[in-house]
N, C-alpha and C. Protein backbone atom coordinates (compact mmCIF):
# COMPACT_ATOMS: atom_id res chain seq x y z
N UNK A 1 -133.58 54.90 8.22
CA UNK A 1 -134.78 55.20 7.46
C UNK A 1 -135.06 54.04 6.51
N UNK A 2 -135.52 52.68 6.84
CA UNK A 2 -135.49 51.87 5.99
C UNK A 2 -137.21 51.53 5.87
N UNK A 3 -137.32 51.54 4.42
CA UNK A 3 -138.71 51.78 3.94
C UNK A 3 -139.20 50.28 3.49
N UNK A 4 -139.61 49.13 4.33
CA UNK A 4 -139.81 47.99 3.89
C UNK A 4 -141.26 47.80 3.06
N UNK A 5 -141.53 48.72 3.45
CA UNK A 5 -142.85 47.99 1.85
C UNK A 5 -141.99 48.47 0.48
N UNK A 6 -140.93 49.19 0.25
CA UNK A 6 -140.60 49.29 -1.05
C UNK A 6 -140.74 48.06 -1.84
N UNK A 7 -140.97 47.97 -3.04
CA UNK A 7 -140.73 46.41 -4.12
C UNK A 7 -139.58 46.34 -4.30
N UNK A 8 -139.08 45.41 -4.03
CA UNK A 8 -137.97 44.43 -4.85
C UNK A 8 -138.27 42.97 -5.14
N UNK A 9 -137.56 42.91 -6.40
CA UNK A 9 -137.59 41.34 -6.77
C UNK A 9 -135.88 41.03 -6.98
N UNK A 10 -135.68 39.83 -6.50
CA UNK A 10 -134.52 39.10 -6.63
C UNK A 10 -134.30 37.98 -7.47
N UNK A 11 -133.30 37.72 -8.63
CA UNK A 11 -133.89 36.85 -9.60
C UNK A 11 -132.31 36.56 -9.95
N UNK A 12 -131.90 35.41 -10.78
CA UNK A 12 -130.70 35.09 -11.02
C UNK A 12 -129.44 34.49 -10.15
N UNK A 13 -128.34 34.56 -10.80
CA UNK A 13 -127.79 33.72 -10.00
C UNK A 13 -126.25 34.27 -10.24
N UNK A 14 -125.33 34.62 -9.29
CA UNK A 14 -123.58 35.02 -9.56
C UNK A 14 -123.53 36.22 -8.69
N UNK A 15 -123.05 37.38 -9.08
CA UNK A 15 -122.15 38.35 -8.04
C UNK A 15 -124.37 39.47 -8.08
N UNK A 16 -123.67 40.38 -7.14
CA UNK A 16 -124.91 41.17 -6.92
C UNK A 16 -125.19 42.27 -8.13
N UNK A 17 -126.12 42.51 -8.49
CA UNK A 17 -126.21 43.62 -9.54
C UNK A 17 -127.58 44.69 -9.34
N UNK A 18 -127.67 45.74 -8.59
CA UNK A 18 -128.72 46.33 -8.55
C UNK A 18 -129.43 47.12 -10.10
N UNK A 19 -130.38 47.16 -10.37
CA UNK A 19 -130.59 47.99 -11.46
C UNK A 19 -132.02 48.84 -10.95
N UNK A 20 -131.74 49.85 -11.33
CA UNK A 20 -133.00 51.01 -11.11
C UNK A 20 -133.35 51.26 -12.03
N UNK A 21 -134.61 51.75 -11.94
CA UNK A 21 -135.22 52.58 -13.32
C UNK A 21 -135.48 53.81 -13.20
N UNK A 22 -135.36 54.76 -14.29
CA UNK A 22 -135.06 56.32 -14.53
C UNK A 22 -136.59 56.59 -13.90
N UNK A 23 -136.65 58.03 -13.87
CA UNK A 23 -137.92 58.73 -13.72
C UNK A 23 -139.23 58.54 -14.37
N UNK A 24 -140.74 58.47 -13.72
CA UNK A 24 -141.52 58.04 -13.96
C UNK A 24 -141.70 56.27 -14.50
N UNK A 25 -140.73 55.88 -14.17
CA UNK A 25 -140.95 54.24 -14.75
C UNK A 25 -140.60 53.61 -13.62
N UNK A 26 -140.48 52.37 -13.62
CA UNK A 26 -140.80 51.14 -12.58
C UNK A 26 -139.50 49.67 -12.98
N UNK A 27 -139.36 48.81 -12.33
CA UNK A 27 -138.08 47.76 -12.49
C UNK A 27 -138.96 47.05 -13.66
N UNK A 28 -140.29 47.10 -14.04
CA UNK A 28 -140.26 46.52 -15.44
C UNK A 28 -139.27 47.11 -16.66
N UNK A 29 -139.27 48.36 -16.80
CA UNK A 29 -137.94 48.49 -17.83
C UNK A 29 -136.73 47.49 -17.63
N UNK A 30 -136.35 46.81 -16.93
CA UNK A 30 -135.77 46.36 -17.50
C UNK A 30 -135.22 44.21 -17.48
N UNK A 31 -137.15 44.38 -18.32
CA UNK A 31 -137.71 42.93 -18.57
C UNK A 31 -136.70 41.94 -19.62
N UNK A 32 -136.65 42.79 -20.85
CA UNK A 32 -135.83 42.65 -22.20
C UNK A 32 -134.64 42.43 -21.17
N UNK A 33 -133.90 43.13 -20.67
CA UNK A 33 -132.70 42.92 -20.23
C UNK A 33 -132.22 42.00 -19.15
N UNK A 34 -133.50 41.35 -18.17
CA UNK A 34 -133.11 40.15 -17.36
C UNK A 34 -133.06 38.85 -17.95
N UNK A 35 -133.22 38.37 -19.03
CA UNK A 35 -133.31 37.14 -19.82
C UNK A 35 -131.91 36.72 -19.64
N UNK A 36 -130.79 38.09 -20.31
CA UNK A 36 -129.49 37.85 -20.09
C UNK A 36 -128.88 37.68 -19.11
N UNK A 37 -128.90 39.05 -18.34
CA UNK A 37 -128.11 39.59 -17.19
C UNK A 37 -128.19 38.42 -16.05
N UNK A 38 -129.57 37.89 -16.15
CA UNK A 38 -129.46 36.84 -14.83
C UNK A 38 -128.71 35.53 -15.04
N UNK A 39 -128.18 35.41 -16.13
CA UNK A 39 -127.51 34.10 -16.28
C UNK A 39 -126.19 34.53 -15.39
N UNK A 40 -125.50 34.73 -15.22
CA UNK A 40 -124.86 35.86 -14.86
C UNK A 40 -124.34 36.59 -13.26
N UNK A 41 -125.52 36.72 -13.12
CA UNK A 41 -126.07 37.85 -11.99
C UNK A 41 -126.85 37.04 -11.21
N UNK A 42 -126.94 37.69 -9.33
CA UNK A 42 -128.19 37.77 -8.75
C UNK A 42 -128.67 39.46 -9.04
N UNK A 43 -129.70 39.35 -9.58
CA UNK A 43 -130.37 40.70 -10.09
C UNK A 43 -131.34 41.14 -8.86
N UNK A 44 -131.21 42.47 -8.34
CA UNK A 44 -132.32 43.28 -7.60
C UNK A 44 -132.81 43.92 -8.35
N UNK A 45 -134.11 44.03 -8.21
CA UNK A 45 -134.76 45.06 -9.19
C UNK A 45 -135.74 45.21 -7.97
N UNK A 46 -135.87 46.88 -8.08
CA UNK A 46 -136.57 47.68 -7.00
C UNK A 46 -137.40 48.76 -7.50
N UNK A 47 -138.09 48.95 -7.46
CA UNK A 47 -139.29 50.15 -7.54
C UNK A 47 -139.28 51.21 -6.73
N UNK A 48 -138.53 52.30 -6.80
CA UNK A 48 -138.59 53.25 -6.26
C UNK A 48 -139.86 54.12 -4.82
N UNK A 49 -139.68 54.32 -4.27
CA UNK A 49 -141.29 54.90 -3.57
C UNK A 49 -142.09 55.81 -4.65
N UNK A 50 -143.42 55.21 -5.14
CA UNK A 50 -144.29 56.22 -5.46
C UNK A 50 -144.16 55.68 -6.98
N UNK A 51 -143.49 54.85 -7.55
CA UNK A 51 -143.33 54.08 -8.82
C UNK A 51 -143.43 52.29 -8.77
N UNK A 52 -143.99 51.91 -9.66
CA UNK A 52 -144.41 50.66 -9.77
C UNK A 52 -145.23 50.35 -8.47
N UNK A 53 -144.75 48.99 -8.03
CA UNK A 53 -145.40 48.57 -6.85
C UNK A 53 -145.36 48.97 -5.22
N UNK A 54 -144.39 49.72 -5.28
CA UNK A 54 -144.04 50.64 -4.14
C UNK A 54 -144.89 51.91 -3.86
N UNK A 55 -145.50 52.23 -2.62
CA UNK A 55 -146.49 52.97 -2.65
C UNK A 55 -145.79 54.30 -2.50
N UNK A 56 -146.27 55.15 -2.38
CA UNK A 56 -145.83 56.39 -2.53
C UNK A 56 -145.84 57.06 -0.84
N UNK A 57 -144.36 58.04 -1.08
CA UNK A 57 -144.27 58.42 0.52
C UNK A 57 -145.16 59.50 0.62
N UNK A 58 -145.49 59.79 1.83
CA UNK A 58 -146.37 61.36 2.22
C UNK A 58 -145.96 62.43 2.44
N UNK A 59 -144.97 62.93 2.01
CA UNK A 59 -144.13 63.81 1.75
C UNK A 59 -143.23 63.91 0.54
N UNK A 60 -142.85 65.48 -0.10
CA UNK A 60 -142.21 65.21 -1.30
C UNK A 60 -140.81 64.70 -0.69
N UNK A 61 -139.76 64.14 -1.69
CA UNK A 61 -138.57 63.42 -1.65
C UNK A 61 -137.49 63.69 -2.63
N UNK A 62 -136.71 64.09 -1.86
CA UNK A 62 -135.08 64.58 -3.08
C UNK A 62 -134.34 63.47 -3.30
N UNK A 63 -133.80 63.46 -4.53
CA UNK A 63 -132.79 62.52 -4.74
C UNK A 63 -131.93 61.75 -4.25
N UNK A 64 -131.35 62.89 -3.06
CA UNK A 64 -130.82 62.54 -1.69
C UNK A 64 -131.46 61.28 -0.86
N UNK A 65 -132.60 62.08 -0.49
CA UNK A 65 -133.48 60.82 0.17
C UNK A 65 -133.69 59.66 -0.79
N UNK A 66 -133.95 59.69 -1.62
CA UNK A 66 -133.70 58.49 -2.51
C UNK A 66 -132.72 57.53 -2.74
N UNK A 67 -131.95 57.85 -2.51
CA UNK A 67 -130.40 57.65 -2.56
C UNK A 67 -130.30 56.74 -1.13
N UNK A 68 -130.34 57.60 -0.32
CA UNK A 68 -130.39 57.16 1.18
C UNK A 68 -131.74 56.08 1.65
N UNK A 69 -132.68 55.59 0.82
CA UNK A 69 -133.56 54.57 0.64
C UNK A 69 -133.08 53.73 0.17
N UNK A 70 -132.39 53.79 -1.07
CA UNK A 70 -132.12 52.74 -1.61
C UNK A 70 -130.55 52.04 -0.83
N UNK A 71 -129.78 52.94 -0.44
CA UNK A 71 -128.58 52.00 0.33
C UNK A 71 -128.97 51.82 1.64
N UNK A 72 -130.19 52.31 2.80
CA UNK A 72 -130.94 51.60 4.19
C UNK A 72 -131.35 50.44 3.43
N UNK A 73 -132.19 50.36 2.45
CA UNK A 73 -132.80 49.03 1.86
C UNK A 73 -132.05 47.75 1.60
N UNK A 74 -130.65 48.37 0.72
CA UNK A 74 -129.45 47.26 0.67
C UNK A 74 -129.12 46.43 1.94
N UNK A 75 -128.57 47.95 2.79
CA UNK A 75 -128.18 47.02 4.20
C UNK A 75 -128.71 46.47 4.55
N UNK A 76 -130.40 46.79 4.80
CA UNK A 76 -131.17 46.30 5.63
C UNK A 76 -131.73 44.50 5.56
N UNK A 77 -131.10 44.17 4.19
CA UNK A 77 -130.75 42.93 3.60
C UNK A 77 -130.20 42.12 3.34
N UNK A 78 -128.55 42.58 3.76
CA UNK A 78 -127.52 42.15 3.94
C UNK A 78 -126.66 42.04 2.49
N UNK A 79 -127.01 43.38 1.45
CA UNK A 79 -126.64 42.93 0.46
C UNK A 79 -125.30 44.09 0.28
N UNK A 80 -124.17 43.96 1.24
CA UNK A 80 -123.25 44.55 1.15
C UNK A 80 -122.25 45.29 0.07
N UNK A 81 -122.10 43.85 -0.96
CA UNK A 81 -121.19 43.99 -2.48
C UNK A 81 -122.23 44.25 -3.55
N UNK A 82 -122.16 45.14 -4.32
CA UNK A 82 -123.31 45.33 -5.06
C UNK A 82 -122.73 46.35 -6.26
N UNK A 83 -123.04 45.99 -7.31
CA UNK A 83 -122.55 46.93 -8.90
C UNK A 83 -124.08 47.12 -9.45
N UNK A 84 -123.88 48.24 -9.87
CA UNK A 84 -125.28 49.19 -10.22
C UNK A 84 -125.72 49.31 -11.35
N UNK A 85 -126.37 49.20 -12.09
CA UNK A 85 -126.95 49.98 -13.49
C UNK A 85 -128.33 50.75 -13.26
């Protein structure tokens, strides 16, 4: 189930670091916090389906499925090693 119009941006440079953003918000939350982290880090920042730049699916979606989007999306990229915030 890999959802390629989702958004991601890839930014920085060192080990992998995914970061998500909570409910109703988008990978701009956390703008303030890539200045640092990417010195550091290769940073993913992804937009959930139906938040930020990611369009929204046509059907409602459980956490589960969410869950299971966001690690088809990893693989589907080859981004195997990966630490989360």
């Amino acid at each position: 189930m890999v959802h390629s119009e989702i958004y991601m941006r890839t930014a920085g440079n060192g080990p992998s670091l995914m970061v998500l953003h909570g409910f109703l918000a988008n990978s701009s939350t956390w703008e303030i916090f890539a200045a640092y982290v990417e010195q550091y880090f290769t940073v993913h920042y992804i937009d959930l389906p139906g938040h930020g730049q990611s369009p929204s699916m046509s059907a409602w979606t459980t956490l589960n499925e969410l869950a299971e989007i966001v690690q088809d999306f990893l693989h589907s990229r080859n981004i195997t090693s990966n630490s989360g915030l």
